[in-house]
Structure formats: structure tokens, C-alpha cells
Protein backbone atom coordinates (compact mmCIF):
# COMPACT_ATOMS: atom_id res chain seq x y z
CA UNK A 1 0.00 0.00 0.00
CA UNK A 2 2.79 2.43 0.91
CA UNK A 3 4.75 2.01 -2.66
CA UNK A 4 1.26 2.64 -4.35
CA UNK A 5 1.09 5.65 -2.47
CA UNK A 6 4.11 6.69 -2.87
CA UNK A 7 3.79 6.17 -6.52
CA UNK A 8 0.77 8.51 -6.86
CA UNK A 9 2.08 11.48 -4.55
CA UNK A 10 5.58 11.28 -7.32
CA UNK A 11 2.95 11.41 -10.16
CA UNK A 12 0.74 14.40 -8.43
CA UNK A 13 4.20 16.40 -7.80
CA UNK A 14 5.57 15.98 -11.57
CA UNK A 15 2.02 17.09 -12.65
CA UNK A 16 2.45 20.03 -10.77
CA UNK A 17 5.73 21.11 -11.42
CA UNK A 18 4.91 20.41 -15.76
CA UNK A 19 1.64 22.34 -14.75
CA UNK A 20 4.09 25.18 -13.22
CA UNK A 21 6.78 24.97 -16.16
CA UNK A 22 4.13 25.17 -19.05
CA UNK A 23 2.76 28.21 -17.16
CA UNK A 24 5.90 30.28 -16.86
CA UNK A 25 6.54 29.34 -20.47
CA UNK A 26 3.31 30.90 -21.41
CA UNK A 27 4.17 34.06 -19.46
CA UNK A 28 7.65 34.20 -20.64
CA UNK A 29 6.21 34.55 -23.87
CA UNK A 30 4.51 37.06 -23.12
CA UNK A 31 6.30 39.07 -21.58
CA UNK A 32 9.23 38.68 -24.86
CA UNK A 33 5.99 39.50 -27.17
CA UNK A 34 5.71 43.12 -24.96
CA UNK A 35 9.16 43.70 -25.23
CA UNK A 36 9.17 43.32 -29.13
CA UNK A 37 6.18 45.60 -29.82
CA UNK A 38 7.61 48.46 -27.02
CA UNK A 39 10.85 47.89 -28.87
CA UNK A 40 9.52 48.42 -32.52
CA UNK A 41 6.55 51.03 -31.50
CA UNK A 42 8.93 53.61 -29.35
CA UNK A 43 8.24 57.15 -30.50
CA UNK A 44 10.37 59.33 -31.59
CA UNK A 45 11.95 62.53 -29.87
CA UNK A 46 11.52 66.14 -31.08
CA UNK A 47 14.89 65.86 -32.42
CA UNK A 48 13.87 63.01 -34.71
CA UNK A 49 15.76 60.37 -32.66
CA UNK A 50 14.34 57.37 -31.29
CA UNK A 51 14.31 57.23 -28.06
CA UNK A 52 14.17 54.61 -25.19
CA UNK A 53 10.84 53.17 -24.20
CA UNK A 54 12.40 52.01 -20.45
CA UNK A 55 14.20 53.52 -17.82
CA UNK A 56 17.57 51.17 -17.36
């Protein structure tokens, strides 16, 4: 009984932790997707420059 258990709590934890990874995949993706489109939609200055869309 104990292996079987033991068994089903391994299978629960690598379900969650797949569950987690596919998740932060997902937002990883999104957050490279907002990067790309602040990158190529900055405005330009008055001077006719681009300039920077962040602070750092």
C-alpha cells in the first residue's frame, strides 16, 4: 500500500511542477511579445531620434 502511495504522490508532484513549467513558459512569452512591440513602437523625440521606451 505504501509504494502505491508513494507512486501517486511522485505522479501528483511531476504534474504540478509540468503544470508550473508550461505556465511560466506561457508568461515568458509574453512578456518577450511586450518587449518586441515596445521595442519596434517607441516614438520618436523632437529631435527626430528614437528614443528609449524604459528607464535602465
Amino acid at each position: 500500500m505504501v509504494p502505491v502511495l508513494l507512486v501517486l504522490l511522485l505522479v501528483l508532484v511531476l504534474f504540478g511542477v509540468g503544470f508550473a513549467v508550461k505556465i511560466l513558459w506561457w508568461i515568458a512569452i509574453a512578456v518577450l511579445v511586450i518587449w518586441l512591440l515596445g521595442f519596434l513602437l517607441r516614438g520618436t523625440s523632437s529631435s527626430g531620434t528614437r528614443s528609449r521606451w524604459y528607464r535602465w
